[in-house]
Protein backbone atom coordinates (compact mmCIF):
# COMPACT_ATOMS: atom_id res chain seq x y z
CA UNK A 1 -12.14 -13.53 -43.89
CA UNK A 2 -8.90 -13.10 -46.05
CA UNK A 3 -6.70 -14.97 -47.21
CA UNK A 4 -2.95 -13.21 -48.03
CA UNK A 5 -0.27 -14.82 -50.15
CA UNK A 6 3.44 -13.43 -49.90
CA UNK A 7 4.14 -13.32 -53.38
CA UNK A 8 7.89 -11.68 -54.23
CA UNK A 9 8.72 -10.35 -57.77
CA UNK A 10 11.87 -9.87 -58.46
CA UNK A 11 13.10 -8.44 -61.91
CA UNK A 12 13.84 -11.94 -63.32
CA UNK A 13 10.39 -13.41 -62.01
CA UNK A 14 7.19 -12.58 -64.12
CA UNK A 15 3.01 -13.58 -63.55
CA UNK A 16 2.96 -13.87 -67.37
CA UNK A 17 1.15 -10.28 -67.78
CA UNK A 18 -1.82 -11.39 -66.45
CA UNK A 19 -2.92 -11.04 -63.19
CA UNK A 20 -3.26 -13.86 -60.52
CA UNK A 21 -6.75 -15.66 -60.67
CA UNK A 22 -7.36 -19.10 -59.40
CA UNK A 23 -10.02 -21.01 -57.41
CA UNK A 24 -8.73 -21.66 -54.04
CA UNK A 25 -10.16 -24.15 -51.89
CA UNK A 26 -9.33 -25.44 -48.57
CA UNK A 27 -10.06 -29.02 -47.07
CA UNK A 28 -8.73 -30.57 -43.52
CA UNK A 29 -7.29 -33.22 -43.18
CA UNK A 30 -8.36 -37.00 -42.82
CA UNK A 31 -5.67 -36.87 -40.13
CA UNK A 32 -2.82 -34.43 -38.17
CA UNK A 33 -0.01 -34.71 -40.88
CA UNK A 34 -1.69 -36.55 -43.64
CA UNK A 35 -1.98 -36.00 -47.18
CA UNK A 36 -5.69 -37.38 -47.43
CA UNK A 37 -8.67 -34.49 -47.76
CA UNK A 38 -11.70 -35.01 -45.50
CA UNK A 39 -14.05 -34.25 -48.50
CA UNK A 40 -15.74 -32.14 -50.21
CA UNK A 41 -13.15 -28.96 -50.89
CA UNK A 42 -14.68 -25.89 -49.64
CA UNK A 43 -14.39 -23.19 -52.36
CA UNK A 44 -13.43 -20.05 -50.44
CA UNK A 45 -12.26 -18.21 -53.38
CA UNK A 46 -13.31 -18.27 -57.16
CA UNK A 47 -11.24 -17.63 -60.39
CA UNK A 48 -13.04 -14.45 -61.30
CA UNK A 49 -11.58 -12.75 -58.54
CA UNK A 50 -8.55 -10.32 -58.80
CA UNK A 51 -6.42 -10.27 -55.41
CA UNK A 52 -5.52 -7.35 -53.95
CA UNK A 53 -2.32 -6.51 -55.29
CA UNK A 54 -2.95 -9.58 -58.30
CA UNK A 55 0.87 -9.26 -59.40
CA UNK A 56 2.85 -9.28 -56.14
CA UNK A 57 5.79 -6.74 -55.26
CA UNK A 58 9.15 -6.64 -54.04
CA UNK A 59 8.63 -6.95 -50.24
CA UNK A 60 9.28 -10.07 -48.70
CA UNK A 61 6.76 -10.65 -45.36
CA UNK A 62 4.04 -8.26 -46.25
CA UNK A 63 1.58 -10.62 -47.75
CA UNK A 64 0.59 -8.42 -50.56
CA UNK A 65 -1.90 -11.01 -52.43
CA UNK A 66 -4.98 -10.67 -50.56
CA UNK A 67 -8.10 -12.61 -51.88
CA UNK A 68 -11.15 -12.10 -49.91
CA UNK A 69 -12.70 -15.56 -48.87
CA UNK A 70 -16.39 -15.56 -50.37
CA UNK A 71 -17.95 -19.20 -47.92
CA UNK A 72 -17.34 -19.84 -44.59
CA UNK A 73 -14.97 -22.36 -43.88
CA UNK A 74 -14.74 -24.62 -40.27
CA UNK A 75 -11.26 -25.42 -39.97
CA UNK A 76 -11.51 -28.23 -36.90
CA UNK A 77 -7.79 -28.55 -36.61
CA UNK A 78 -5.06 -30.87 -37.63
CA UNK A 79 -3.84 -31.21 -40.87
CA UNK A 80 -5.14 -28.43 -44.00
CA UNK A 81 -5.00 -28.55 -47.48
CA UNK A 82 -4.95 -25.11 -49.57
CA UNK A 83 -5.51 -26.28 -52.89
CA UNK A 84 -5.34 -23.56 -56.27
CA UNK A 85 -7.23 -24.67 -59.48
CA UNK A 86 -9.50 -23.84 -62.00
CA UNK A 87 -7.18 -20.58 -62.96
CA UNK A 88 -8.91 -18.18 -65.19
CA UNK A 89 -9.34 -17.98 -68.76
CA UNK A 90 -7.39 -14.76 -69.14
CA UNK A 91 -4.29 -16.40 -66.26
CA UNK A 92 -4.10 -19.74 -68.89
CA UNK A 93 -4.27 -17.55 -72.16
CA UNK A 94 -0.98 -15.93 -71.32
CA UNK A 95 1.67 -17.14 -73.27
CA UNK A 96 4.15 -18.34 -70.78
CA UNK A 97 1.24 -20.43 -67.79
CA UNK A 98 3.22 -23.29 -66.38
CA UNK A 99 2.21 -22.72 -62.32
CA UNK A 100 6.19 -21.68 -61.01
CA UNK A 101 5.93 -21.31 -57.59
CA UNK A 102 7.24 -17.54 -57.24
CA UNK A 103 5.57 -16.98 -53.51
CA UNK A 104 8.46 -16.43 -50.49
CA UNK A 105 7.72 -19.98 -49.24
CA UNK A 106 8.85 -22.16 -46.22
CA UNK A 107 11.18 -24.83 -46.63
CA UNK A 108 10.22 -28.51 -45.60
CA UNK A 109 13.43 -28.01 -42.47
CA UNK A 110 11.03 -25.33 -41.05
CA UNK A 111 11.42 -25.20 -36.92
CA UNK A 112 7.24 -25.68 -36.76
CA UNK A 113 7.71 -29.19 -38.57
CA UNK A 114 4.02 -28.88 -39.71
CA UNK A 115 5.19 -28.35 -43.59
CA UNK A 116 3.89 -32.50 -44.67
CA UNK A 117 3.87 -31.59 -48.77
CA UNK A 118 3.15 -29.60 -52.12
CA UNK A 119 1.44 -31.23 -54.60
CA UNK A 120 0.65 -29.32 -57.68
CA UNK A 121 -0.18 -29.74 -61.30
CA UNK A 122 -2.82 -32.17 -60.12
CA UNK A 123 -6.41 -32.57 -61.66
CA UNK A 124 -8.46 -33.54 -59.00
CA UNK A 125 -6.69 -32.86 -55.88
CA UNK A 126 -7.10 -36.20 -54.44
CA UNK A 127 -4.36 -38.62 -53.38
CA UNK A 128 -2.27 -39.68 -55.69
CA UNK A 129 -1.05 -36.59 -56.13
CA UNK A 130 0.40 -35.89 -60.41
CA UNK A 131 3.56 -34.24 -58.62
CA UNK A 132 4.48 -33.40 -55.31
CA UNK A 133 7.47 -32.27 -53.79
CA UNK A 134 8.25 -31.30 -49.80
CA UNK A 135 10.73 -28.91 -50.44
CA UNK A 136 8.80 -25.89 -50.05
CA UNK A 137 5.47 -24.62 -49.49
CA UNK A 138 4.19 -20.44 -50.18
CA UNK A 139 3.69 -18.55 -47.16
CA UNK A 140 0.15 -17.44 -46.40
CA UNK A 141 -2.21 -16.35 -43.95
CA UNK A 142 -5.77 -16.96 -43.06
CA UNK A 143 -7.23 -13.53 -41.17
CA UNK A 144 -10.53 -14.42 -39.62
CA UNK A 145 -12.35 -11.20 -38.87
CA UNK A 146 -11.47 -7.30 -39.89
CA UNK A 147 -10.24 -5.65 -36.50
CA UNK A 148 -12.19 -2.69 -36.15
CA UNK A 149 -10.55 0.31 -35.26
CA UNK A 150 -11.03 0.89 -31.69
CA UNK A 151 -11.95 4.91 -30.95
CA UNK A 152 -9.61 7.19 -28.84
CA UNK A 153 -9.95 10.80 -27.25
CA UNK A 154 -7.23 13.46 -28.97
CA UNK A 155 -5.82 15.40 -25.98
CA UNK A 156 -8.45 17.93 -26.20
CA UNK A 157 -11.23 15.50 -25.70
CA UNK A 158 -9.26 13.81 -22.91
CA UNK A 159 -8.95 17.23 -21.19
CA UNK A 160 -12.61 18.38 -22.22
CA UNK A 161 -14.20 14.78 -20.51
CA UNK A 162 -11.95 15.38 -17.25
CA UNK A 163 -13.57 18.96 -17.33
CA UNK A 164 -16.85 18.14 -18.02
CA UNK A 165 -16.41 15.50 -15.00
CA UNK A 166 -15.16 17.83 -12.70
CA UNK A 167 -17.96 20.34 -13.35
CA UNK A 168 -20.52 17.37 -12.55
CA UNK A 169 -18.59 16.57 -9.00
CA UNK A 170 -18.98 20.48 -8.03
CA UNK A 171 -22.42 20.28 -8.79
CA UNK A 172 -23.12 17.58 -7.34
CA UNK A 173 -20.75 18.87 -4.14
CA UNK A 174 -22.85 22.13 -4.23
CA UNK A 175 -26.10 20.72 -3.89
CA UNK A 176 -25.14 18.15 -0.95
CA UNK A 177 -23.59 21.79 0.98
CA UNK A 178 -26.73 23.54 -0.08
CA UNK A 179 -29.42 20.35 1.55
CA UNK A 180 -27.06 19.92 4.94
């Protein structure tokens, strides 16, 4: 399972010089469009990982930040919490850490309605929340399984299988002629 951040960079928007490295967890909801976590967090992701692509790009809608989820994680439905904490030594010891938002994010108008809050800069991720805000949330994605790549026949080995299965009907056509 993976877990992909769209994290945009523009030239005025910096990670610090260091790359991206947080615990993320990930706790449902105590219910559909609450703020409460159903207990404990499930740590999918630890902060001595570096993400695929750890300092974003330019791209908007490519989901560049990939972390690969290390538990399993049973996600019954209703409301979710992705929490980031715990960065890493070497995120904090840059000079400029203060935990910007820079990922493309969704705005708290979205059509779905299911953005409820962001609450950040918070210790223990449990209600109250230090600061929150529900003007925007970063856009992720949760990818459950790898799709494997399903195998296809070239032109050759589509005309080589019809060949090979005409050759068997003759044969088999032949030998019925030669019994009657």
């Amino acid at each position: 399972m993976f877990v992909p951040f769209n994290f945009c960079r523009e030239t005025h928007w910096q990670v610090n010089g260091a790359d991206v490295m947080f615990q993320i967890e990930m706790a449902a909801t105590t219910a559909n469009g609450g703020i409460d976590p159903v207990l404990p967090y499930t740590t999918l992701v630890t902060n001595d990982q570096t993400p695929l692509n750890p300092n974003g790009d330019t791209i908007i809608g490519n989901f560049e930040m990939m972390f690969t989820v290390g538990a399993p994680f049973n996600f019954p439905g209703g409301g979710l919490i992705i929490r980031f904490s715990n960065p890493s030594a070497q995120y904090v010891a840059n000079a400029g850490f203060n935990c910007d938002q820079v990922l493309v994010n969704a705005e708290d108008t979205d059509s779905s309605g299911n953005f409820v809050l962001r609450f950040f800069r918070d210790a223990d991720g449990l209600p109250p929340y230090e600061e929150d805000g529900d003007d925007s949330i970063g856009g992720f994605r949760i990818i459950s399984a790898q799709v494997a790549a399903v195998p296809t026949l070239s032109e050759w080995g589509m005309i080589a299988t019809v060949a090979g299965l005409g050759l068997i009907g003759f044969i088999v056509v032949r030998r019925r002629a030669i019994r009657a």
